[in-house]
Each structure stands twice: as structure tokens, then as C-alpha cells.
Protein backbone atom coordinates (compact mmCIF):
# COMPACT_ATOMS: atom_id res chain seq x y z
CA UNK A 1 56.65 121.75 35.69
CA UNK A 2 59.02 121.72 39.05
CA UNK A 3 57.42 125.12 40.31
CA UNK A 4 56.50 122.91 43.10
CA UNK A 5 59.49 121.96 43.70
CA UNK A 6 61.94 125.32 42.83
CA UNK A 7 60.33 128.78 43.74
CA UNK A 8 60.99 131.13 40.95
CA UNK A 9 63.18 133.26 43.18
CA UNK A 10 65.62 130.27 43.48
CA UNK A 11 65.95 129.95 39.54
CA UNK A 12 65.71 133.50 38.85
CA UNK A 13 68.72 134.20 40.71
CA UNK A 14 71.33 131.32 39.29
CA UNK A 15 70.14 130.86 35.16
CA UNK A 16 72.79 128.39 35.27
CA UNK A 17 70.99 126.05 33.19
CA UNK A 18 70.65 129.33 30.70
CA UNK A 19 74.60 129.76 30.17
CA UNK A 20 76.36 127.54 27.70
CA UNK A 21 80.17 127.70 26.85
CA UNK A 22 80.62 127.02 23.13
CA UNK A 23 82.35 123.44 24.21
CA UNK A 24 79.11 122.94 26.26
CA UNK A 25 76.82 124.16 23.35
CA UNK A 26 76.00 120.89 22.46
CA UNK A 27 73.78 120.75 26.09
CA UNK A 28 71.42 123.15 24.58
CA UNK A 29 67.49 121.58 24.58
CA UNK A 30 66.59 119.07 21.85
CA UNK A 31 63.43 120.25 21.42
CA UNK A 32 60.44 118.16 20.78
CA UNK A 33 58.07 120.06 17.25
CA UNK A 34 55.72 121.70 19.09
CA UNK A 35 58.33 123.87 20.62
CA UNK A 36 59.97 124.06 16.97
CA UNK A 37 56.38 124.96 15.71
CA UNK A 38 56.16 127.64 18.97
CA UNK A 39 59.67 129.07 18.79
CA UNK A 40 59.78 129.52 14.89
CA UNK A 41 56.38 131.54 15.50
CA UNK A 42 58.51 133.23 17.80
CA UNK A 43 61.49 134.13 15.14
CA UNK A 44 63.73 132.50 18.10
CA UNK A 45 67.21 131.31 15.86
CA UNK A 46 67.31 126.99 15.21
CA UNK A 47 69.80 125.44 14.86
CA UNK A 48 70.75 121.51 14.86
CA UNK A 49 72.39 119.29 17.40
CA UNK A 50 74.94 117.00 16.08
CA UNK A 51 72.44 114.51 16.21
CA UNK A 52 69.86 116.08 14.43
CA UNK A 53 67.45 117.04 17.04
CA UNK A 54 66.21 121.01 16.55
CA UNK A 55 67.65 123.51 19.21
CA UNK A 56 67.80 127.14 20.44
CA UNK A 57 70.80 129.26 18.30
CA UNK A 58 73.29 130.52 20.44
CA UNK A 59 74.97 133.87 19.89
CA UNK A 60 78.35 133.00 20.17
CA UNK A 61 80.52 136.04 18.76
CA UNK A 62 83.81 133.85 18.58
CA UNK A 63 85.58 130.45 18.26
CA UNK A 64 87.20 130.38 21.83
CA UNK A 65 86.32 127.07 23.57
CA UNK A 66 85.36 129.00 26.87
CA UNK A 67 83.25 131.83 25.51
CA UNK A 68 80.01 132.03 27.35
CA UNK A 69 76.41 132.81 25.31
CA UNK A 70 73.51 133.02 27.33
CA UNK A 71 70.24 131.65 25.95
CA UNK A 72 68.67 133.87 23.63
CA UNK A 73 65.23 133.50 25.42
CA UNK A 74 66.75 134.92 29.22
CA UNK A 75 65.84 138.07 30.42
CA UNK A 76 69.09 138.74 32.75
CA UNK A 77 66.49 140.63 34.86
CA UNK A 78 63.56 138.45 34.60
CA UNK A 79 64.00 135.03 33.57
CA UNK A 80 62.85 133.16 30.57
CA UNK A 81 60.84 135.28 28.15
CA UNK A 82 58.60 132.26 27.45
CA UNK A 83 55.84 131.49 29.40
CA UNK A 84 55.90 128.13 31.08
CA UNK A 85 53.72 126.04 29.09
CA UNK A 86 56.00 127.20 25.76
CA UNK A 87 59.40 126.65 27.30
CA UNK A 88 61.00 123.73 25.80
CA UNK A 89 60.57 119.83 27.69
CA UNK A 90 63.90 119.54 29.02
CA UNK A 91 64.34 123.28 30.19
CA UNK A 92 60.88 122.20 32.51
CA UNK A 93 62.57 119.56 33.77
CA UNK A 94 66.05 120.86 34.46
CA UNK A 95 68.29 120.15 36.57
CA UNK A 96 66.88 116.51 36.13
CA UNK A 97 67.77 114.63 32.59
CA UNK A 98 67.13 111.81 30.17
CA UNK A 99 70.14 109.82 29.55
CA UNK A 100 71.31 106.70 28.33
CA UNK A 101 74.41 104.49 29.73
CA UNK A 102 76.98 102.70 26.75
CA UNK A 103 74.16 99.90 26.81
CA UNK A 104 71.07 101.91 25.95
CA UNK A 105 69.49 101.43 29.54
CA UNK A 106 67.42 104.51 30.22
CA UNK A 107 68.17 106.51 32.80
CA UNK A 108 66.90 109.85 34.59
CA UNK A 109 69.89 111.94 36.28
CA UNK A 110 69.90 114.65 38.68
CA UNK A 111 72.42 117.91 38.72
CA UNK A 112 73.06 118.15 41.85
CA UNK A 113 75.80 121.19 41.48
CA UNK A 114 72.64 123.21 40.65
CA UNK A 115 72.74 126.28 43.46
CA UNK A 116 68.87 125.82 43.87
CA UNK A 117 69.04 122.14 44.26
CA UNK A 118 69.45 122.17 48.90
CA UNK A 119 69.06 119.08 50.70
CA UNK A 120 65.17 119.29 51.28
CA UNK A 121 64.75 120.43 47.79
CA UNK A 122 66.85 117.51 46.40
CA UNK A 123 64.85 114.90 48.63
CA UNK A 124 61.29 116.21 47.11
CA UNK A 125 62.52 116.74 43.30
CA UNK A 126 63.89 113.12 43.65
CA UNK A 127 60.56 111.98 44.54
CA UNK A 128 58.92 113.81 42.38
CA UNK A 129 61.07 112.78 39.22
CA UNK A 130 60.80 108.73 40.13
CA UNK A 131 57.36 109.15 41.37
CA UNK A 132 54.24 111.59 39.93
CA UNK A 133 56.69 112.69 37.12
CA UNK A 134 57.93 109.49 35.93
CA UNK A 135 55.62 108.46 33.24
CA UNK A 136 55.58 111.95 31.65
CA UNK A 137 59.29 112.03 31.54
CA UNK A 138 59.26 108.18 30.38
CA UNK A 139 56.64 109.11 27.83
CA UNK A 140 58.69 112.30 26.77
CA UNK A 141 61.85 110.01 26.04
CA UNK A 142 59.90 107.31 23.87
CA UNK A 143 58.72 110.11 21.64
CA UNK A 144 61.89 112.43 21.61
CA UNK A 145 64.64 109.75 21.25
CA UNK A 146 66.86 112.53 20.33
CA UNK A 147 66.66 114.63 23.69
CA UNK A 148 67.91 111.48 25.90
CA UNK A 149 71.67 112.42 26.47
CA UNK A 150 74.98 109.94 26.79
CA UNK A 151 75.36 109.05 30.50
CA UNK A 152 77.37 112.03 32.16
CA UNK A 153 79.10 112.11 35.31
CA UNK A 154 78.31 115.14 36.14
CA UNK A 155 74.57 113.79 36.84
CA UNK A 156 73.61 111.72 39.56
CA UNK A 157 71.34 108.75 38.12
CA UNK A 158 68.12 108.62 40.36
CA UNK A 159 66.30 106.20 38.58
CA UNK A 160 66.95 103.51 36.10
CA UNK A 161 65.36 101.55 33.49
CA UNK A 162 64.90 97.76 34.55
CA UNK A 163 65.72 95.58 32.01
CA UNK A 164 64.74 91.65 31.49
CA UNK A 165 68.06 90.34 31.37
């Protein structure tokens, strides 16, 4: 989906958004049921998010806070073993994501710690994300309440809901 904006080279290299620490775990994709459907057809692991939503099984081997499981979909050589059109929504989108501030407002955030993610990039994934993007990712939210994420500072918010207040 941002292969216009990220070469693959550029993600390849990083898979940040592919590493989870166990306290992170819960940042692992909610995924929307057609990549349920796809993944289970897959044998990929499921788990559930605290909040209910479906996501990827992480191999964790311990109970230490800091231990680090990598996706069970990466490649360390080649990437994700899913081809694009299968991966889950918000692994498409990354390093943008759905969130929501304490008063429900929508909002769409931007990592901008992501290596990939250089000035020039930044400027055309921001565009892209409040521009051409926008109603998929709005559409996306509506129908997968349960992938839209607290408000985190680690994201920058790009673009925000207007409310009629």
C-alpha cells in the first residue's frame, strides 16, 4: 500500500515494525476477518488482543518484560512471507496509525523514529496518508473499531478528526 512511498530495500533492511518486546506485544496488528480467514488458511498462530481484536501469536520463549519475538511471518533474509495483498491492514500502513485521543476524536499518527521514514519520505507519506489514502484508512477504522489504538506519544498525529462541537 506505501510501496510508493517506501522502496522495499528501505523496509527490508530495518523490520522494525516486525520486532515486538513482550511489554510491546500488545502493538501486534488487530486484524480485520479476512486476514483471520487468510492467515488461519495459512496455519499462522492467533491469538487475542486484550481487547478482543484477532492477532498474529508471538513466540515468546519466556516471561522477561524485554524479551524480543520477531513476527512469525518475517523472513530475516527476505521480508514478510505474505504477499502484499494478504498482509494484514495495519502492517500496509505502518509506520502510520489509527488512534484515538481520551475523547474518542479519531486520529491518524505517524512514527517518525522509523529508520526508513527521511525528510522527503516523511513529506510524501504525510500527503499521502491525509490525502489519496485518507478515506481508505477512514473507512478501515469505521469497520475495524478494534485496530484504532489509544493516542501514543510516540506518534506524531498528522491528521485529525473534526468534530461539531
Amino acid at each position: 500500500m506505501l510501496t510508493r512511498i517506501f522502496t522495499p530495500e528501505s523496509c527490508a533492511h530495518c523490520r522494525l515494525c516486525c520486532n515486538f518486546h513482550r511489554r510491546t506485544a500488545w502493538e501486534t496488528p488487530a486484524l480485520e476477518p479476512e486476514a483471520v480467514q487468510r492467515l488461519r488458511a495459512r496455519n499462522v498462530p492467533l491469538t487475542k488482543h486484550a481487547n478482543g481484536a484477532d492477532t498474529i501469536a508471538l513466540p515468546f520463549q519466556t516471561n522477561d518484560p524485554e524479551e524480543v519475538a520477531l513476527c512469525p511471518l518475517l523472513d530475516t533474509t527476505k521480508g514478510c512471507t505474505l504477499p502484499r495483498g494478504e498482509r494484514p491492514f495495519e502492517c500496509r500502513i505502518w509506520p502510520l496509525r489509527l488512534m484515538h485521543d481520551a475523547d474518542g476524536t479519531l486520529l491518524i499518527g505517524c512514527y517518525e523514529s522509523c529508520p526508513a521514514l527521511t525528510p522527503p519520505v516523511q513529506e510524501k507519506l504525510h500527503a499521502f496518508a491525509t490525502g489519496e489514502l485518507l478515506a481508505r484508512l477512514l473507512d478501515f477504522a469505521r469497520e475495524n473499531p478494534a485496530a484504532i489504538r489509544p493516542l501514543d506519544p510516540a506518534y506524531r498525529v498528522i491528521w485529525q478528526e473534526q468534530t461539531n462541537q
